[in-house]
Protein backbone atom coordinates (compact mmCIF):
# COMPACT_ATOMS: atom_id res chain seq x y z
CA UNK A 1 -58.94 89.15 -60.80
CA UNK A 2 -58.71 87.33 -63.81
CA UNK A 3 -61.85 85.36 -65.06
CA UNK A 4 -61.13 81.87 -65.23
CA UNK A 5 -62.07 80.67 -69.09
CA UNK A 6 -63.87 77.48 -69.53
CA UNK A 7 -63.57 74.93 -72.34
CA UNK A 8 -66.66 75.99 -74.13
CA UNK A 9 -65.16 79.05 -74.70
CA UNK A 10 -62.35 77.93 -76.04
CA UNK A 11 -64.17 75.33 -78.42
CA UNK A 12 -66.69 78.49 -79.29
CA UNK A 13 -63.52 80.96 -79.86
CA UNK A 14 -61.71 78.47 -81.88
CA UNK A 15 -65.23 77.25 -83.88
CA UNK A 16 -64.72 73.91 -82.85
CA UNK A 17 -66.61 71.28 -80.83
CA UNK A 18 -65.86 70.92 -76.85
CA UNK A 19 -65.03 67.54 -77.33
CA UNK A 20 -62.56 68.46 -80.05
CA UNK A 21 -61.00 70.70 -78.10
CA UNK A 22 -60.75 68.69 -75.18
CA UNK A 23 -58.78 66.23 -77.60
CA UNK A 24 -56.07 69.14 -78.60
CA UNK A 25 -55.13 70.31 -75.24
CA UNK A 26 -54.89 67.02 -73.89
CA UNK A 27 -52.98 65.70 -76.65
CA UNK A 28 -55.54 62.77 -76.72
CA UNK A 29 -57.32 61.26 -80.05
CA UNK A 30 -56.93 62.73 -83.56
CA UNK A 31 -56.92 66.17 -84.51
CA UNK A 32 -55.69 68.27 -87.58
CA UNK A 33 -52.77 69.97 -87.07
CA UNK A 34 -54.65 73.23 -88.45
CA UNK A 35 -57.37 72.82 -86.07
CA UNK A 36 -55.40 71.86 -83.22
CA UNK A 37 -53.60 74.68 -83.47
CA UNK A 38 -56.50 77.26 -83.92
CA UNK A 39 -57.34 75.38 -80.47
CA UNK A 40 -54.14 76.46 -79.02
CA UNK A 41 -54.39 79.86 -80.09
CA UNK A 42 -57.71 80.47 -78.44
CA UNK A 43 -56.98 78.42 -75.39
CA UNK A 44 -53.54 81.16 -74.77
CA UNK A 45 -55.91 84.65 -75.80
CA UNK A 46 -58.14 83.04 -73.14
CA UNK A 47 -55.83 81.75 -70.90
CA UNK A 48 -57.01 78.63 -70.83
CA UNK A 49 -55.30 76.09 -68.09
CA UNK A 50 -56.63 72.95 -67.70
CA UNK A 51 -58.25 71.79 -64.29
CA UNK A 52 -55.29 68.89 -62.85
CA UNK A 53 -58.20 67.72 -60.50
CA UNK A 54 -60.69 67.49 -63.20
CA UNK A 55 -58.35 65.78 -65.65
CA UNK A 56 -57.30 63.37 -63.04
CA UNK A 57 -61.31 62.22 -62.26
CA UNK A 58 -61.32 61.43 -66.05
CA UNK A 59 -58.41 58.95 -65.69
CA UNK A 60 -55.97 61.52 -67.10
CA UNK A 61 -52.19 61.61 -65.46
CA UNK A 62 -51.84 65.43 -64.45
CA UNK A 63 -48.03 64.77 -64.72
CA UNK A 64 -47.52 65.99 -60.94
CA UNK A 65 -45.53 64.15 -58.41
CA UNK A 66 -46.64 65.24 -55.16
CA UNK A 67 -43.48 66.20 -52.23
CA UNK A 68 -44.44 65.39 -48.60
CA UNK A 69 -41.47 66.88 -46.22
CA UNK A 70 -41.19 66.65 -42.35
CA UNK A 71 -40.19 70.14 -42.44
CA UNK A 72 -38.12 72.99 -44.33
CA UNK A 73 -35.43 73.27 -42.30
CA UNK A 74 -33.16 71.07 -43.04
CA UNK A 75 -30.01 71.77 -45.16
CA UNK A 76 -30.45 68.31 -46.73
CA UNK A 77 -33.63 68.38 -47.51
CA UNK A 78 -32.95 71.20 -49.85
CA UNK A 79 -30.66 69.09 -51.75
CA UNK A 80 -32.91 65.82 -52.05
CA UNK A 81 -35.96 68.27 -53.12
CA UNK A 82 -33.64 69.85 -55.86
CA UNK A 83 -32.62 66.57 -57.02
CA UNK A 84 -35.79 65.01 -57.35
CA UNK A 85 -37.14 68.20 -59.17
CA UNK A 86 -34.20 67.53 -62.08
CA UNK A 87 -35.03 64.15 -62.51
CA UNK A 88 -38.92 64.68 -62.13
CA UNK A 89 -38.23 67.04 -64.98
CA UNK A 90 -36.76 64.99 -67.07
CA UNK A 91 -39.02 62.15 -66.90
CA UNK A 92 -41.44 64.82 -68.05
CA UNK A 93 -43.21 65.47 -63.87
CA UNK A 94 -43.47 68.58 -62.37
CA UNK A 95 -42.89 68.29 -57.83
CA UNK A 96 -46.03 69.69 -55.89
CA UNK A 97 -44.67 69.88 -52.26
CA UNK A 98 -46.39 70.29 -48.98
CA UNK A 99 -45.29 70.38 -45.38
CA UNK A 100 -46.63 67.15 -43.99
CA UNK A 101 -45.67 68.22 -40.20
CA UNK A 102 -49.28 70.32 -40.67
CA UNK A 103 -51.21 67.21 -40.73
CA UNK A 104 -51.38 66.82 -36.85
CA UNK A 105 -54.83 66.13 -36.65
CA UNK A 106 -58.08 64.31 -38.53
CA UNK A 107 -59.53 66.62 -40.42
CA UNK A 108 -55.97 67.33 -42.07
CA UNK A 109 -55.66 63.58 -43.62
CA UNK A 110 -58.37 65.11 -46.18
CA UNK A 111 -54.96 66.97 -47.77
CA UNK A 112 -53.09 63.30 -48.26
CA UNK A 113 -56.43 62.26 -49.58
CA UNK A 114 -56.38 65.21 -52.12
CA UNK A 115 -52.76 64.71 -53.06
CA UNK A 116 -53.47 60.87 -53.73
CA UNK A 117 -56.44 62.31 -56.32
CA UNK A 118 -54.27 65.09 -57.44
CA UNK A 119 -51.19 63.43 -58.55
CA UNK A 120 -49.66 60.65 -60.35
CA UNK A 121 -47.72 59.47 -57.66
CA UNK A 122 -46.31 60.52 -54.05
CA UNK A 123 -42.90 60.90 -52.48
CA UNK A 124 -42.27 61.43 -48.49
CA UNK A 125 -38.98 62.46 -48.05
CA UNK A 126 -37.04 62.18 -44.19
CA UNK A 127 -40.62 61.47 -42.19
CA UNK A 128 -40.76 60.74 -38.89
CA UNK A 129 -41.80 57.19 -37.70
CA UNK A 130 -45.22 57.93 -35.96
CA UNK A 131 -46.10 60.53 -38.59
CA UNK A 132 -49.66 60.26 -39.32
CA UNK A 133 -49.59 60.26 -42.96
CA UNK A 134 -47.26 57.52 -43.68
CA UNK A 135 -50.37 55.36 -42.92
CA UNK A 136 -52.70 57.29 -45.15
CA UNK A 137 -50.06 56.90 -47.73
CA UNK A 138 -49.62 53.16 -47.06
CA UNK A 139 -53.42 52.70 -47.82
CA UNK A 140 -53.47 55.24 -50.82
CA UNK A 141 -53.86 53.29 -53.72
CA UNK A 142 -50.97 55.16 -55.72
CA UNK A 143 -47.43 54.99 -56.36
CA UNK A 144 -45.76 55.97 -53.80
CA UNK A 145 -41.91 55.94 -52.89
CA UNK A 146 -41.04 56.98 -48.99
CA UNK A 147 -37.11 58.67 -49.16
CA UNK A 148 -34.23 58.55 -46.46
CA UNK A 149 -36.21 56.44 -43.93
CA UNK A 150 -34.73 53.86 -41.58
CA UNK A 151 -37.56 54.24 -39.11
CA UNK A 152 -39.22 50.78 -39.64
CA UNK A 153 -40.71 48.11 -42.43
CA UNK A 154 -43.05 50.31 -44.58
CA UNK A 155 -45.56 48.82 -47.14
CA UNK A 156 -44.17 50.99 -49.91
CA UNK A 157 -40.72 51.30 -51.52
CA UNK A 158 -37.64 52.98 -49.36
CA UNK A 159 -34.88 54.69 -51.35
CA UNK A 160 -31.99 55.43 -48.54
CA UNK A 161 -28.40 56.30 -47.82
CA UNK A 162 -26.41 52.81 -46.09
CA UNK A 163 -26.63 54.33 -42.62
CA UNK A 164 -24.82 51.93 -40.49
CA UNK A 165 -22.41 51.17 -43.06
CA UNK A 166 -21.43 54.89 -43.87
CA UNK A 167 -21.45 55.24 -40.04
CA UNK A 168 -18.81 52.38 -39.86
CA UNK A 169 -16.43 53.69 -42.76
CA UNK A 170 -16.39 57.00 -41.20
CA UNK A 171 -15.53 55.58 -37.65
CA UNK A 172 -12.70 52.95 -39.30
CA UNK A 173 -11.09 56.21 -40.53
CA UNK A 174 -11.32 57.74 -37.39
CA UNK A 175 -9.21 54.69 -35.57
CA UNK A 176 -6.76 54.37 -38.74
CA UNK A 177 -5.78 57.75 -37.47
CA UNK A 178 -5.11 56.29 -33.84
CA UNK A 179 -8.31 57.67 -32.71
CA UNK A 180 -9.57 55.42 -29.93
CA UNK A 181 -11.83 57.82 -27.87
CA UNK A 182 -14.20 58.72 -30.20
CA UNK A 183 -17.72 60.71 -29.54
CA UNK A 184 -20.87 60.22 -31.32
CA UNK A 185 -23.13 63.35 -31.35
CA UNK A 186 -26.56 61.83 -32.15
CA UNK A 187 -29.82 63.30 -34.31
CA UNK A 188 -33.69 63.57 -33.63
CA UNK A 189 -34.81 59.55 -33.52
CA UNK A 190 -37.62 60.65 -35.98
CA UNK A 191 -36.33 59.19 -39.22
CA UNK A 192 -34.40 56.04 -37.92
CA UNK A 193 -31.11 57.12 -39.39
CA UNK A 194 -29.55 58.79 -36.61
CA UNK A 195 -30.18 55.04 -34.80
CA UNK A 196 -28.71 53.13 -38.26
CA UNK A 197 -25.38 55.24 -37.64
CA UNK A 198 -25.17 55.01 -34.19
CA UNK A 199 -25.24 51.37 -34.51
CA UNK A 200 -22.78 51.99 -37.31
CA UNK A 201 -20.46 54.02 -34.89
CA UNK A 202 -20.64 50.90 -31.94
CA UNK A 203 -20.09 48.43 -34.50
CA UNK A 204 -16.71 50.51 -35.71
CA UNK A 205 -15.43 50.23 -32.16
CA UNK A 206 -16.76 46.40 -31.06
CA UNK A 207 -14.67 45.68 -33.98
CA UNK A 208 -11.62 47.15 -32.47
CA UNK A 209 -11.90 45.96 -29.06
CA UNK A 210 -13.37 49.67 -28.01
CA UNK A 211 -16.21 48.98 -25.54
CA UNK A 212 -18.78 51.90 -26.41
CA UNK A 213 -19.12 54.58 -23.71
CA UNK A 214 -22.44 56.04 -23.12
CA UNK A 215 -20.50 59.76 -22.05
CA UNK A 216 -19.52 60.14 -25.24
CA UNK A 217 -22.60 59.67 -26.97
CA UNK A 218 -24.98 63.07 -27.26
CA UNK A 219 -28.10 64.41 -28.64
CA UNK A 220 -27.28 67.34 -31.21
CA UNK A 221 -30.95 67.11 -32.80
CA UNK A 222 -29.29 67.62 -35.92
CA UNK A 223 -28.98 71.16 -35.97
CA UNK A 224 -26.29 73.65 -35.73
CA UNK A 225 -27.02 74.77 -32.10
CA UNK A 226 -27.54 71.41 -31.12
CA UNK A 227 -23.91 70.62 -32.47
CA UNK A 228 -22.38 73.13 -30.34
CA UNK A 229 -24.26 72.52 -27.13
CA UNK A 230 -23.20 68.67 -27.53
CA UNK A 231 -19.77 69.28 -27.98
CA UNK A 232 -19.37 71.59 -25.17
CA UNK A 233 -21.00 69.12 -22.75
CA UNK A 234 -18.19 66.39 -24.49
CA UNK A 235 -15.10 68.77 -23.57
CA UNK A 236 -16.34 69.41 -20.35
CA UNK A 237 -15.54 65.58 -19.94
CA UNK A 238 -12.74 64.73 -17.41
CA UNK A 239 -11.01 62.75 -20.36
CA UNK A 240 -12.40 64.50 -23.34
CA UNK A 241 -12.56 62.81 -26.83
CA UNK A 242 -10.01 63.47 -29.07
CA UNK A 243 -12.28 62.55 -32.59
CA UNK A 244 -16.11 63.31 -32.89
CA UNK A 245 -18.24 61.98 -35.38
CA UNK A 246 -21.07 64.17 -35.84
CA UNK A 247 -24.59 62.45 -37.29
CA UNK A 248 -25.46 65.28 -40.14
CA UNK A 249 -22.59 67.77 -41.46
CA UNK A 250 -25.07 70.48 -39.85
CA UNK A 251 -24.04 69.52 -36.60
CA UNK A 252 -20.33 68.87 -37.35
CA UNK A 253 -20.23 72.55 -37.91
CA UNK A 254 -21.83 73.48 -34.11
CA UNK A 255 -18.89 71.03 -32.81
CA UNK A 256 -16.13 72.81 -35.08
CA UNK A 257 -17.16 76.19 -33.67
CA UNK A 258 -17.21 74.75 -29.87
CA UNK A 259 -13.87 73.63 -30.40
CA UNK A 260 -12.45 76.99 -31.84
CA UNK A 261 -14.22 78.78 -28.70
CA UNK A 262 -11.85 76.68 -26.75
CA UNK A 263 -9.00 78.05 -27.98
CA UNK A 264 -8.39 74.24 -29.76
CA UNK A 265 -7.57 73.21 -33.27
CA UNK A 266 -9.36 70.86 -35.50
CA UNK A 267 -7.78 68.91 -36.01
CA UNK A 268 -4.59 69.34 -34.47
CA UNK A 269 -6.36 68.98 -31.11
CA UNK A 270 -9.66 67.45 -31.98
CA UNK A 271 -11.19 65.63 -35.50
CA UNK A 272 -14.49 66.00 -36.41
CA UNK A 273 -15.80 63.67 -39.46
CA UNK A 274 -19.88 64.63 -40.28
CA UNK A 275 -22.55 62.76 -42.46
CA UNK A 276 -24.31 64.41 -45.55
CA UNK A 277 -21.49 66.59 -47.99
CA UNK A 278 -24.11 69.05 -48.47
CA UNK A 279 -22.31 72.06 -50.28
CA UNK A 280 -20.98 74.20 -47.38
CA UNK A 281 -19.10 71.09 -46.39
CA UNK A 282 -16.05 72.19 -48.73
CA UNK A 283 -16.66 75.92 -47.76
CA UNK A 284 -16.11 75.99 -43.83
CA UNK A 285 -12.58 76.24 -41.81
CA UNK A 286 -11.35 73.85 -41.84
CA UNK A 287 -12.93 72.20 -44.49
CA UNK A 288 -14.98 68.69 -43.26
CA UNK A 289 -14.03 65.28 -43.65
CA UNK A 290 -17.72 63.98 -43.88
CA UNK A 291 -19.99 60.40 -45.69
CA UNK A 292 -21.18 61.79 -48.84
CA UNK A 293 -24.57 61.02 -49.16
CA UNK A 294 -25.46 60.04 -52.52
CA UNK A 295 -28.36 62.41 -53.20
CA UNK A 296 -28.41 62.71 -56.83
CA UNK A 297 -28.55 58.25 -57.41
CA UNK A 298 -31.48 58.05 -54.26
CA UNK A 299 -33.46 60.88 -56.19
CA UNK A 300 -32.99 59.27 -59.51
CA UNK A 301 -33.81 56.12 -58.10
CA UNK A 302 -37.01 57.50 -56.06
CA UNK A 303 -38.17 59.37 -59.53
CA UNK A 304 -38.08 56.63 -61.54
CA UNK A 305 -39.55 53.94 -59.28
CA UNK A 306 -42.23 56.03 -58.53
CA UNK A 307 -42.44 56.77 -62.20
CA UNK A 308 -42.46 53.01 -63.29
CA UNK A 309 -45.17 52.18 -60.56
CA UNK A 310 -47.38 54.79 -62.48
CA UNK A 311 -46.92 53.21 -65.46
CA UNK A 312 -48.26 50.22 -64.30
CA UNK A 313 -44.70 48.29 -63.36
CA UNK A 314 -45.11 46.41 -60.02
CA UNK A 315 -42.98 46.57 -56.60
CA UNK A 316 -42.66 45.47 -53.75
CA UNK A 317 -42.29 46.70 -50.27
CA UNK A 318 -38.30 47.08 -50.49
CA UNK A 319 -35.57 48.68 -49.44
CA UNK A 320 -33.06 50.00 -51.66
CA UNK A 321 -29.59 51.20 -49.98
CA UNK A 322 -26.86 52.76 -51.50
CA UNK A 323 -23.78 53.65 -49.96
CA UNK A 324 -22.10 56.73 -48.78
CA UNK A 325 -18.36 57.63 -49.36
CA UNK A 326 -15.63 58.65 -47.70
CA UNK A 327 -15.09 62.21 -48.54
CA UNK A 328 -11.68 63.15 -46.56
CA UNK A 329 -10.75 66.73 -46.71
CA UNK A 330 -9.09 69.21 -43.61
CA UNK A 331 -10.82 68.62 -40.41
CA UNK A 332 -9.33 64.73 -39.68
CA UNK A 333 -6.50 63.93 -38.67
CA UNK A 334 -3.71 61.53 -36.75
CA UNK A 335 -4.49 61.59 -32.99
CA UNK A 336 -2.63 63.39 -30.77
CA UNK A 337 -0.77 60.44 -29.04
CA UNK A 338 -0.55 58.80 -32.27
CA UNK A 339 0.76 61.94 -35.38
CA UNK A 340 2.93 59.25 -37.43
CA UNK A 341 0.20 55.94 -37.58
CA UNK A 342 -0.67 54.98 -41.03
CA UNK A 343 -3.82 55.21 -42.25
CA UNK A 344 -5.52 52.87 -45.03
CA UNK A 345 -7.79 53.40 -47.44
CA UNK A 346 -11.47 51.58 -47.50
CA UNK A 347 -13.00 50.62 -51.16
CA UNK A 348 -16.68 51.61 -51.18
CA UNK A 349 -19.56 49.03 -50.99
CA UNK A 350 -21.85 48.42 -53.75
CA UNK A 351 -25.74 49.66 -53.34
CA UNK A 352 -28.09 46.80 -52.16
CA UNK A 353 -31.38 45.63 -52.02
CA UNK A 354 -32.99 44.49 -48.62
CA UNK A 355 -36.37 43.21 -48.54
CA UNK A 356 -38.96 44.67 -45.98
CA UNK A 357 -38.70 41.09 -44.23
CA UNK A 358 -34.89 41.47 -43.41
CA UNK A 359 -34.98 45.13 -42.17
């Protein structure tokens, strides 16, 4: 193992004072450019890194924005992490990310306490609404941005997709292709958005005179499996649907393959719309009709709020939404009963801001 160099002797290697080379690596205060970069030189043959902790407890910024995430599972996560990382980057951050589902007990709140010391600022992406450590992070006196939450009012900043609205937009296209008994196969409750579009999805049908019926409306957990098992319990229906709108694309695909092991067509038989337009969206058979979830805007948002709070900017406790789009490729289309209705087009809606008070 590799001794770990201190400052000293990089100050002694380079024949400099420790405060003076303090000032070089942390680009603080004035400093020759000969001798800072006689500093340099003996900081790399020592390998030199600075302490982040350390640097922080002298008022320092260590430049990291720290990642809580419910879990690694997700598909979408994957995207919103890699999208936060490229605009982290370019604002000059680096991500440090850490499961947060490990913090089931006391003792592991010390870690949210740590990250609050560590970092410059904090971002909790798709938590669950009695997670533990959205109230350490609420009381954390840093900037902090919580991402894809529709859970409930929060005392920090929310960057999200428009839930219910997407949810709406994708159920309106569903009945402008003479759909009228359309399924809803639901996620986990945890985050509050698998509620937001299922209140999207009843709105969709209030407005056309469809009274909602609780048969058609089941738990996929947002997984692949789950999407299966759901749509298998929907066929086995006495009148089965013939559209399903599936809460997360993940589960769109489990409903697509419970179809096909039917011996029926998507979508000659059945449509399936999904929520998300994570990359394998365009990639399946037949390729999904799904709301495309503005990742790249939320995590440019998120980044530079959080950034901007750091810098001393101030915020409130709101809500920014922005809305998903309609992204209509192969697995929609007419109802059976109805192959010749017209459809029209929706124009998107423009991103808005709700305050806490109003959610």
């Amino acid at each position: 193992m590799r001794k770990v160099s201190k400052l000293s002797e990089v100050a002694r290697l380079a024949g400099v004072a420790p405060i003076t080379a303090s000032r070089a690596i942390r680009g603080a205060g004035y400093v020759s450019a000969e001798t800072r970069e006689r500093i340099m030189a003996a900081a790399a043959q020592l390998h030199y890194t600075p302490d982040p902790l350390a640097r922080r407890m002298r008022g320092d910024r260590s430049r990291l924005l720290g990642v809580f995430v419910n879990n690694y599972g997700p598909v979408v996560l994957h995207e919103i992490i890699r999208a936060l990382s490229t605009h982290a980057r370019a604002q000059g951050y680096d991500l440090l990310l850490f499961n947060a589902e490990r913090f089931d007990s006391p003792d592991r709140m010390a870690t949210c306490d740590l990250l609050g010391k560590l970092c410059d600022g904090l971002m909790v992406v798709m938590p669950g609404a009695d997670d533990r450590f959205l109230d350490a992070i609420e009381r954390q006196q840093v900037a902090s941005v919580v991402i894809c939450f529709d859970a409930r009012p929060l005392a920090v900043p929310v960057v999200a997709a428009e839930n219910r609205l997407g949810a709406r937009v994708a159920v309106n296209h569903l009945l402008e292709l003479g759909h009228r008994r359309i399924a809803y196969i639901a996620g986990n409750p945890g985050t509050g958005q698998s509620a937001e579009r299922e209140r999207g999805y009843v709105d969709a049908l209030q407005a056309a005179g469809i009274a909602a019926d609780p048969a058609l409306v089941v738990n996929g957990a947002f997984v692949q499996p789950g999407g299966y098992a759901a749509t298998e319990q929907l066929l086995a229906l006495p009148v089965p649907p013939t559209a399903i709108f599936a809460a997360n694309d993940e589960m769109a695909f489990g409903a697509i393959d419970a179809i096909n092991s039917r011996g029926l067509k998507v979508p000659h038989d059945i449509s399936v719309i999904g929520f998300d337009d994570i990359p394998t969206a365009s990639c399946v058979f037949p390729k999904l009709t799904t709301m495309h979830q503005p990742f790249d805007t939320i995590a440019a948002y998120a980044v530079r709020e959080v950034v901007g709070m750091i810098a001393g900017q101030m915020t409130g406790p709101a809500r920014i939404a922005f809305p998903a789009r309609l992204t209509v490729r192969d697995s929609t289309g007419p109802a059976p009963q109805a192959a010749s209705m017209p459809t029209t087009p929706r124009r998107p809606a423009r991103a808005r801001r709700v305050p806490v008070s109003g959610t």
